[in-house]
PDB file of N, CA and C in Angstrom:
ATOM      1  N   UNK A   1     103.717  52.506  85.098  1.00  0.00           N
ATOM      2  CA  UNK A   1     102.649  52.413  86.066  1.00  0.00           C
ATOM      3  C   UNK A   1     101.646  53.535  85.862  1.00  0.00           C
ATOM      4  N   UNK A   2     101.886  54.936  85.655  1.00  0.00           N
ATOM      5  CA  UNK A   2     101.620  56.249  85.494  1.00  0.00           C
ATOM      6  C   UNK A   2      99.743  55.264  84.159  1.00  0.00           C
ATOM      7  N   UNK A   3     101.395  54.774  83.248  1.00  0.00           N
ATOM      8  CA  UNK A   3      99.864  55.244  81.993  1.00  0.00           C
ATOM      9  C   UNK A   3      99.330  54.097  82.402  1.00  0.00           C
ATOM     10  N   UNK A   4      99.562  52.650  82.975  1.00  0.00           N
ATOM     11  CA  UNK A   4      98.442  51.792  83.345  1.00  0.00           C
ATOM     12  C   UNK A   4      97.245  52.233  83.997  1.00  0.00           C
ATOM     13  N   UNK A   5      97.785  52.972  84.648  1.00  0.00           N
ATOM     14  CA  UNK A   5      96.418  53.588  85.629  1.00  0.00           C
ATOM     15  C   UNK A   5      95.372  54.412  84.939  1.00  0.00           C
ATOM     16  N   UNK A   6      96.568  55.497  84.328  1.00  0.00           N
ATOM     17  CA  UNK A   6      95.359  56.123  83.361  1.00  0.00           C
ATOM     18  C   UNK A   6      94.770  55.567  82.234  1.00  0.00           C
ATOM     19  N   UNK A   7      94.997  54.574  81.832  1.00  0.00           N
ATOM     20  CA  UNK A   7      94.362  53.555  80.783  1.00  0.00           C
ATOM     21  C   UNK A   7      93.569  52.994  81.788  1.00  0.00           C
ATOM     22  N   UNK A   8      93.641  52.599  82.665  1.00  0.00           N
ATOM     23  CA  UNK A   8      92.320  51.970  83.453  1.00  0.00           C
ATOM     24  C   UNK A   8      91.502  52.636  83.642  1.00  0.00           C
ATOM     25  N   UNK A   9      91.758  53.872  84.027  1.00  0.00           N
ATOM     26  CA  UNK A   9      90.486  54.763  84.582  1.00  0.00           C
ATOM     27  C   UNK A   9      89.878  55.567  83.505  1.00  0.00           C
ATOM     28  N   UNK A  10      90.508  55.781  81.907  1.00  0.00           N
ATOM     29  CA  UNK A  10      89.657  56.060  81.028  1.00  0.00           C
ATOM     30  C   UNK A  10      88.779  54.950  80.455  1.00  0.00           C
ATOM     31  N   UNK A  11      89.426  54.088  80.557  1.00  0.00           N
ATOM     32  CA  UNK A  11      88.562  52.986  80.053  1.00  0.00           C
ATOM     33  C   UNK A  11      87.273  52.372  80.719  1.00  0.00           C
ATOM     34  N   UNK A  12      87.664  52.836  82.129  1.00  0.00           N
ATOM     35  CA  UNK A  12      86.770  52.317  83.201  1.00  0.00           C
ATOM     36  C   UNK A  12      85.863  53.523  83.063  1.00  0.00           C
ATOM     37  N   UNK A  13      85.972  54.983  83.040  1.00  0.00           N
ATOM     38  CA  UNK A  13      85.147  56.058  82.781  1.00  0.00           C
ATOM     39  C   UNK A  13      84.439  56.118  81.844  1.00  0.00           C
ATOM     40  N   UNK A  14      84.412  55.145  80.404  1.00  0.00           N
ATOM     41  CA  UNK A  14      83.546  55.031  79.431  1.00  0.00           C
ATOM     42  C   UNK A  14      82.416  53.789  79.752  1.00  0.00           C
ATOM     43  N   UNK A  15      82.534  52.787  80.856  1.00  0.00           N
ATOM     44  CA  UNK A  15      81.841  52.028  80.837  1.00  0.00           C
ATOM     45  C   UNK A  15      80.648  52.236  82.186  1.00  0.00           C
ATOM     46  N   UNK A  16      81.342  51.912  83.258  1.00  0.00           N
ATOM     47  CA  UNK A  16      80.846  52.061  84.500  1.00  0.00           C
ATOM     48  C   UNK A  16      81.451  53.205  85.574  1.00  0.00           C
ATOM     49  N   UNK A  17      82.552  53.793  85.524  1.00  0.00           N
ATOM     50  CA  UNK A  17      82.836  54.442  86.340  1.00  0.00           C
ATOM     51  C   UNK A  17      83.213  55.678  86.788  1.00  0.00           C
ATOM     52  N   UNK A  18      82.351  56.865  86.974  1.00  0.00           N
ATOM     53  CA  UNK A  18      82.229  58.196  86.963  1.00  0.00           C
ATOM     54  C   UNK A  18      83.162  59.087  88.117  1.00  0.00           C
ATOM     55  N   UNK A  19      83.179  58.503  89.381  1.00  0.00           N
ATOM     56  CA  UNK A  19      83.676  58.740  90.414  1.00  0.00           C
ATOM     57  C   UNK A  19      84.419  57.659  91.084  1.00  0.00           C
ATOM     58  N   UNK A  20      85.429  58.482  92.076  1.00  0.00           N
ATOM     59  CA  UNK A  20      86.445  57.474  92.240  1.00  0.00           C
ATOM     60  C   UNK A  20      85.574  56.633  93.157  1.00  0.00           C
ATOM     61  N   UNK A  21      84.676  56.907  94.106  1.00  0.00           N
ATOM     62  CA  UNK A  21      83.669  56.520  95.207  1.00  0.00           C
ATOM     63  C   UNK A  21      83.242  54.492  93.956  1.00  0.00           C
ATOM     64  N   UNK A  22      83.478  54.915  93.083  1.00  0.00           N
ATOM     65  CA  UNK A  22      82.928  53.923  91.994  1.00  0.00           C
ATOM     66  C   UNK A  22      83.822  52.722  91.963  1.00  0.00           C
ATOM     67  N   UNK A  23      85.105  52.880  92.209  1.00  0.00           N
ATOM     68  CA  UNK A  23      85.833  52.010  92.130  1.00  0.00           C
ATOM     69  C   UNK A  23      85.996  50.742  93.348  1.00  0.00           C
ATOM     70  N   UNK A  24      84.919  50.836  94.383  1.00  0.00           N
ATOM     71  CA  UNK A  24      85.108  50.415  95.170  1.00  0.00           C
ATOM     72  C   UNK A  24      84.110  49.135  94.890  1.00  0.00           C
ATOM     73  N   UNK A  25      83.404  49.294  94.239  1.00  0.00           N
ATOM     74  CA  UNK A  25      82.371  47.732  93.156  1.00  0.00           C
ATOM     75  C   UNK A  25      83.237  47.426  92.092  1.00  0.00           C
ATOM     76  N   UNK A  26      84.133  47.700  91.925  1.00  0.00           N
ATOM     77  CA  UNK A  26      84.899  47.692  90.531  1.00  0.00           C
ATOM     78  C   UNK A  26      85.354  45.711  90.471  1.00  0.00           C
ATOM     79  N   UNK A  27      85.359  45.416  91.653  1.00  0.00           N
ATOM     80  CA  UNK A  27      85.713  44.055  91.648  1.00  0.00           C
ATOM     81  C   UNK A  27      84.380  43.437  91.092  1.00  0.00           C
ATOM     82  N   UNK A  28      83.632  43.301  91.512  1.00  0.00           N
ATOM     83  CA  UNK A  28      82.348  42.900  90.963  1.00  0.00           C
ATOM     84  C   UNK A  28      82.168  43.192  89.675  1.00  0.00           C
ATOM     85  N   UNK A  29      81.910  44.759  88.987  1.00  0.00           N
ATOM     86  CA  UNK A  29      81.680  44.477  87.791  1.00  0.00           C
ATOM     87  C   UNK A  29      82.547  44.153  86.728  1.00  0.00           C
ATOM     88  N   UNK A  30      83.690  44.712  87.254  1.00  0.00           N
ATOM     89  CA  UNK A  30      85.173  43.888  86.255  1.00  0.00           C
ATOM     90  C   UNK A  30      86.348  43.195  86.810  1.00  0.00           C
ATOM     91  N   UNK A  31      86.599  42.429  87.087  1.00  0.00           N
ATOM     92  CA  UNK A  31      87.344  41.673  87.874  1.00  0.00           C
ATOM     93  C   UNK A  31      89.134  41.911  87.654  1.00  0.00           C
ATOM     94  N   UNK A  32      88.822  41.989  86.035  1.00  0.00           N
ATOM     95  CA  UNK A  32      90.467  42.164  85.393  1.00  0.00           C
ATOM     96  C   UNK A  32      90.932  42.884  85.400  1.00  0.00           C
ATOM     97  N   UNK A  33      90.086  44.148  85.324  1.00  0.00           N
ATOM     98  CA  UNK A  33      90.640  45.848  85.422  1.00  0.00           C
ATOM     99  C   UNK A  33      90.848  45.885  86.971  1.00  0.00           C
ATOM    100  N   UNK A  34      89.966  45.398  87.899  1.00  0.00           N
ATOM    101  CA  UNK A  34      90.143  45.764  89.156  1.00  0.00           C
ATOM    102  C   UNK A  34      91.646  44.639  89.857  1.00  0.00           C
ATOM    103  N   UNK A  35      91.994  43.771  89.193  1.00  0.00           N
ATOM    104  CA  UNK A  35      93.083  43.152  89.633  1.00  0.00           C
ATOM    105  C   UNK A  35      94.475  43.830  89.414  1.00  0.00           C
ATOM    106  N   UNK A  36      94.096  44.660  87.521  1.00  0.00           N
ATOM    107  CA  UNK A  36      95.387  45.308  87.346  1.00  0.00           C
ATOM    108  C   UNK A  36      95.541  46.509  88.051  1.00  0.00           C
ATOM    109  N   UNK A  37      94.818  46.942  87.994  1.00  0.00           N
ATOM    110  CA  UNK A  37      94.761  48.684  88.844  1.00  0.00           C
ATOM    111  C   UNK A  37      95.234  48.221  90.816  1.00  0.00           C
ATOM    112  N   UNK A  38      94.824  46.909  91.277  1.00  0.00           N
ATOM    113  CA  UNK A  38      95.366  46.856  92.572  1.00  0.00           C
ATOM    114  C   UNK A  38      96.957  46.247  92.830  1.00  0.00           C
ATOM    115  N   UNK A  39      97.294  45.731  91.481  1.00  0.00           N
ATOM    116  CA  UNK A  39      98.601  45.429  91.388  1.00  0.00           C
ATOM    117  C   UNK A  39      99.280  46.587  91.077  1.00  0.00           C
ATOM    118  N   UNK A  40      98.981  47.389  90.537  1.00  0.00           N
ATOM    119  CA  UNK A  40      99.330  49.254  90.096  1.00  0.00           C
ATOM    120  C   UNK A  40      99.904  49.518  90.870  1.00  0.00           C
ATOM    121  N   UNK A  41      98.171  49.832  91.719  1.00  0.00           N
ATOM    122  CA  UNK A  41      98.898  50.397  93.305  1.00  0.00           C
ATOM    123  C   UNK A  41      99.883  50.010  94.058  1.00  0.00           C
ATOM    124  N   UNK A  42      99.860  48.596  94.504  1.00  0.00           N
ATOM    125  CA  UNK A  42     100.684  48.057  95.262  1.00  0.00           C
ATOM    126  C   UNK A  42     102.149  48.434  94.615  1.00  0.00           C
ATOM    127  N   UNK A  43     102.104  48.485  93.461  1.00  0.00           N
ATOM    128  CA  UNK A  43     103.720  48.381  92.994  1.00  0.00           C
ATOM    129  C   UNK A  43     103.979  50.334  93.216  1.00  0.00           C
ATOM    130  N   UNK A  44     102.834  51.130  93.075  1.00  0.00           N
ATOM    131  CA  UNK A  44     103.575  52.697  93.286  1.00  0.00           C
ATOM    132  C   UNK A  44     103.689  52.203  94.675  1.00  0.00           C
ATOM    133  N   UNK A  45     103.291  52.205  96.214  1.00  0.00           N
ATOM    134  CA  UNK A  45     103.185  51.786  97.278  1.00  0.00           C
ATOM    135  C   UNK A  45     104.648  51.007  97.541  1.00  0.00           C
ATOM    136  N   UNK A  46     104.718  50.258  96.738  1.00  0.00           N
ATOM    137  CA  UNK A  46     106.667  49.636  96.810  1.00  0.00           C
ATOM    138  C   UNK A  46     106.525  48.296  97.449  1.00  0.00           C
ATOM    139  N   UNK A  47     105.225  47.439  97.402  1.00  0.00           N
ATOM    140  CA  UNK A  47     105.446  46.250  97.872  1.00  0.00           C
ATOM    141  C   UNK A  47     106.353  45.562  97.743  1.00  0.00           C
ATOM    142  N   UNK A  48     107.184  44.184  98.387  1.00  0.00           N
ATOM    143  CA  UNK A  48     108.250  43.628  97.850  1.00  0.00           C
ATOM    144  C   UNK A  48     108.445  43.008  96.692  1.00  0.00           C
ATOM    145  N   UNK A  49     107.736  41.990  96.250  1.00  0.00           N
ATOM    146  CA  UNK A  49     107.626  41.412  94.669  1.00  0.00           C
ATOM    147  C   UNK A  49     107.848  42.409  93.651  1.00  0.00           C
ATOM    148  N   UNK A  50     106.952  43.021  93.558  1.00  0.00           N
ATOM    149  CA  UNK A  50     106.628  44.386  92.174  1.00  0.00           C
ATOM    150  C   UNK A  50     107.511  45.331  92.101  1.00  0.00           C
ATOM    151  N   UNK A  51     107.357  45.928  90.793  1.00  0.00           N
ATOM    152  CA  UNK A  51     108.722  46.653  90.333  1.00  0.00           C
ATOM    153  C   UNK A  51     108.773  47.920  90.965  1.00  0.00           C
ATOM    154  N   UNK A  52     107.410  48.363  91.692  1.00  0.00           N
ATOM    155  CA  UNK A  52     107.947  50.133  92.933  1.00  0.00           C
ATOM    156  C   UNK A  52     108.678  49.906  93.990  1.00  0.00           C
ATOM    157  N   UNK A  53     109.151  48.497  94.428  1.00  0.00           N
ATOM    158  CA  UNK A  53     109.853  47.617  95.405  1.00  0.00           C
ATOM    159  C   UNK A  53     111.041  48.102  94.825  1.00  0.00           C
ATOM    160  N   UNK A  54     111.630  47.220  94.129  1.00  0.00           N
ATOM    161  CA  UNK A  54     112.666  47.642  93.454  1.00  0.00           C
ATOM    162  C   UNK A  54     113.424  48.589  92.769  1.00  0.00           C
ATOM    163  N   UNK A  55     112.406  49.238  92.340  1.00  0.00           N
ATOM    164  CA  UNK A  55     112.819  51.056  92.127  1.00  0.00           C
ATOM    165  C   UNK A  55     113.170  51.760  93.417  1.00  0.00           C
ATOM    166  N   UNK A  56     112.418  51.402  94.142  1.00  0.00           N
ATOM    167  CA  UNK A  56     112.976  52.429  95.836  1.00  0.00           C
ATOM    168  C   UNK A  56     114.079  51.835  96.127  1.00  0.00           C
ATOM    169  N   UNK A  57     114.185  50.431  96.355  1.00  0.00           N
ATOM    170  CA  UNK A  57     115.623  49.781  96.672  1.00  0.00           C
ATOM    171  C   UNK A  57     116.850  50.081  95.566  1.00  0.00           C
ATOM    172  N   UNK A  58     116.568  50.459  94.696  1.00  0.00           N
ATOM    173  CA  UNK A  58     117.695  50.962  93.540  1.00  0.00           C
ATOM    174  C   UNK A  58     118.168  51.912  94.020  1.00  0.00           C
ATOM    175  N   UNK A  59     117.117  53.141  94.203  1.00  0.00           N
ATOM    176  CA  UNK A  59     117.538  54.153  94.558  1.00  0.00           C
ATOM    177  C   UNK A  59     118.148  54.444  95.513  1.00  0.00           C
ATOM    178  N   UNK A  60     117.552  54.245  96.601  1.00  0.00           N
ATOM    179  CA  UNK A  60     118.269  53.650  98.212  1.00  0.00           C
ATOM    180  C   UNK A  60     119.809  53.090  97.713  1.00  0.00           C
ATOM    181  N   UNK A  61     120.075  52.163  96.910  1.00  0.00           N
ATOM    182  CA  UNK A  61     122.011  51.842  96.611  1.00  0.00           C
ATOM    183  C   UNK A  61     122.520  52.923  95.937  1.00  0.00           C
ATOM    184  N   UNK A  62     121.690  53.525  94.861  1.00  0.00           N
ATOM    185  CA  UNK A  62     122.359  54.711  94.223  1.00  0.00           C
ATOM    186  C   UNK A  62     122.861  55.982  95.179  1.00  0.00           C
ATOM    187  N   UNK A  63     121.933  55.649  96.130  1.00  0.00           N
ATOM    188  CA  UNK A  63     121.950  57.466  96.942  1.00  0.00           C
ATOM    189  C   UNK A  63     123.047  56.991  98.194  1.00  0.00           C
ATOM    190  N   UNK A  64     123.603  55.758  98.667  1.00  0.00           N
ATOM    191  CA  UNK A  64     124.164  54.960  99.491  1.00  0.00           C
ATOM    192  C   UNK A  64     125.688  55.161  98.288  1.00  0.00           C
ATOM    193  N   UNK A  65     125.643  54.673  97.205  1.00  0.00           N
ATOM    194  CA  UNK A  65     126.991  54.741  96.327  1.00  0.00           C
ATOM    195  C   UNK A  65     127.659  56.103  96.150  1.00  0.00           C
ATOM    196  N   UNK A  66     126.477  56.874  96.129  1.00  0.00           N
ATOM    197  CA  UNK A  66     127.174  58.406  95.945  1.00  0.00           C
ATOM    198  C   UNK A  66     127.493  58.826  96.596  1.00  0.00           C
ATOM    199  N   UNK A  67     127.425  58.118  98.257  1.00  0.00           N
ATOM    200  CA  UNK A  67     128.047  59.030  99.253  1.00  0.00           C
ATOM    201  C   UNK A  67     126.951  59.663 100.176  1.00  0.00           C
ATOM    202  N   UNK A  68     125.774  60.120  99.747  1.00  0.00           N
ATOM    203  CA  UNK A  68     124.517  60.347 100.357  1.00  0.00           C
ATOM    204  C   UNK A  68     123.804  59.395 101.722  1.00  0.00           C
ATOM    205  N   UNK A  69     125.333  59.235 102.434  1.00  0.00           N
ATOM    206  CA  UNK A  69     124.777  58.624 103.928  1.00  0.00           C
ATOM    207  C   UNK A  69     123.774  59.137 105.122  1.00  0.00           C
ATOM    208  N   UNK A  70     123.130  60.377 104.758  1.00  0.00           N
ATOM    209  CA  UNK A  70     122.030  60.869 105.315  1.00  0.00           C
ATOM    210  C   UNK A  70     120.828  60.249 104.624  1.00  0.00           C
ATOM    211  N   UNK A  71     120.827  60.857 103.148  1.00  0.00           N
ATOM    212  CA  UNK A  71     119.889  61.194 102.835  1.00  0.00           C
ATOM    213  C   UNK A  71     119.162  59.579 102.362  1.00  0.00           C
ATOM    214  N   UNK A  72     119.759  58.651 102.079  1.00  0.00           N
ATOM    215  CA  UNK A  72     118.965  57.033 102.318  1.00  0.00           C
ATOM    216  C   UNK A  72     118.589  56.535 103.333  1.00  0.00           C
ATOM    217  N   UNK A  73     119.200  57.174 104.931  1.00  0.00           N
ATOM    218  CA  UNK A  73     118.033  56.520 106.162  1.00  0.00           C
ATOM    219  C   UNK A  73     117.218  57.166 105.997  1.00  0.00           C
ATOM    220  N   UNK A  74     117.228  58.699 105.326  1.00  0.00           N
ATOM    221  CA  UNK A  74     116.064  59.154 105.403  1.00  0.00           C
ATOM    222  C   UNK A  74     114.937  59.048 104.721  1.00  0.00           C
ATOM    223  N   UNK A  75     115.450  58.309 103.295  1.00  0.00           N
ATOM    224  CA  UNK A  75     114.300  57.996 102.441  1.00  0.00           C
ATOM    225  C   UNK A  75     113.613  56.983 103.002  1.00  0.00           C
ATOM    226  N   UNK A  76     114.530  56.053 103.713  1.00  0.00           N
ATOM    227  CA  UNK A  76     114.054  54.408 103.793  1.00  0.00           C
ATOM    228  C   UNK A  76     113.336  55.196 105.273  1.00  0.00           C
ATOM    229  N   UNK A  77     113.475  56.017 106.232  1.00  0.00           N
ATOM    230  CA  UNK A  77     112.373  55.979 107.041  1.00  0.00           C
ATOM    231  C   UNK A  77     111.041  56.994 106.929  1.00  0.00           C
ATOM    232  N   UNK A  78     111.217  57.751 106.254  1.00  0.00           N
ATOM    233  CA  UNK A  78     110.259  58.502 105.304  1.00  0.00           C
ATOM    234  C   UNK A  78     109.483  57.994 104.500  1.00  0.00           C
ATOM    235  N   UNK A  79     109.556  56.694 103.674  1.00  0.00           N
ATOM    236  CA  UNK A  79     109.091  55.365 103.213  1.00  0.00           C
ATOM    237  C   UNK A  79     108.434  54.846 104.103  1.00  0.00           C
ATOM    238  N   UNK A  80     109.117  54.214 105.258  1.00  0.00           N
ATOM    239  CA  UNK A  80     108.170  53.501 106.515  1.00  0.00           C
ATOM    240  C   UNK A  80     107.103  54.213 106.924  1.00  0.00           C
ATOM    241  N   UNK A  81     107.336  55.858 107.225  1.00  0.00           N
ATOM    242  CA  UNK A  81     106.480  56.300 108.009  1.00  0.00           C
ATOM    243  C   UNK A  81     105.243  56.355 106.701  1.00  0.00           C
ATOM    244  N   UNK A  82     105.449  56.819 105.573  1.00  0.00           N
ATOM    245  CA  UNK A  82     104.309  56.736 104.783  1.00  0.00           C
ATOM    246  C   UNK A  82     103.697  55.683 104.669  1.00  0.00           C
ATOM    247  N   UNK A  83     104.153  54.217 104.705  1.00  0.00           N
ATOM    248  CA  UNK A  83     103.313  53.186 104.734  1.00  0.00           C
ATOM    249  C   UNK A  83     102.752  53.217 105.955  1.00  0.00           C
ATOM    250  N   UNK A  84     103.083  53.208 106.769  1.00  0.00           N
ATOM    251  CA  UNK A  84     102.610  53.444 108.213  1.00  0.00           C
ATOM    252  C   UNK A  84     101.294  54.121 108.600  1.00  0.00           C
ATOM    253  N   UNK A  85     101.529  55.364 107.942  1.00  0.00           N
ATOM    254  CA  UNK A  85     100.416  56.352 108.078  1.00  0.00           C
ATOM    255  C   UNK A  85      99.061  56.023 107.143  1.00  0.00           C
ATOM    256  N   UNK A  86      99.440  55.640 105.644  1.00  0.00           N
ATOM    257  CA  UNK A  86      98.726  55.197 104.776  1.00  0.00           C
ATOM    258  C   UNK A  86      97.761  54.058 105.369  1.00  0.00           C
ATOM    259  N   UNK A  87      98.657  52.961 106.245  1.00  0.00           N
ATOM    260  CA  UNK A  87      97.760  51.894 106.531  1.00  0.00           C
ATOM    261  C   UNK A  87      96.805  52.286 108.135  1.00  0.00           C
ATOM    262  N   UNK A  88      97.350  53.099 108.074  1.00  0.00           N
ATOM    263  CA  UNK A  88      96.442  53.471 109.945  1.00  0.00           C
ATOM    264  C   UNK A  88      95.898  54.643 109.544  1.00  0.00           C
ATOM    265  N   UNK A  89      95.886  55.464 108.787  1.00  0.00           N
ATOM    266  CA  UNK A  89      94.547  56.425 108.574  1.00  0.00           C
ATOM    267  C   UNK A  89      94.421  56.420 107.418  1.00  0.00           C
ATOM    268  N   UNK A  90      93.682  55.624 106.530  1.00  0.00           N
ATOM    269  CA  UNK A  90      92.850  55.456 105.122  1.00  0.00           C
ATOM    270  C   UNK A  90      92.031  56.627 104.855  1.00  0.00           C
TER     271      UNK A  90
END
């Protein structure tokens, strides 16, 4: 995910896009870059489909298998509250 992004945004920095303020026309002038870079996100973010979904839920059984019965409610509500916060103050 790391180098998708940064392959988007160098690539996007040689054509049209100087500042991040820039990426917000990015649908308009490139449609394909701006589809992969919002599937990016969504998957660091941990939507359900995409593979940052499934990496947190891995981890969450790994840290649950080892015995770490604190520390997975705390990821999984430390998780919530960041989506939470993310979607109510942009």
């Amino acid at each position: 995910m790391t180098i998708d992004v940064f392959a988007i945004v160098i690539t996007l920095r040689q054509t049209c896009v100087k500042y991040i303020a820039d990426l917000g026309a990015l649908a308009k002038t490139n449609p394909i870059s701006a589809i992969t870079f919002s599937i990016t996100m969504f998957s660091y973010a941990g939507i359900p489909p995409l593979a940052g979904f499934y990496s947190k839920l891995y981890l969450f059984f790994v840290a649950l298998g080892c015995g770490a019965y604190f520390l997975a409610p705390v990821g999984v509500v430390t998780s919530v509250i960041g989506h939470w916060a993310a979607g109510r103050f942009p």
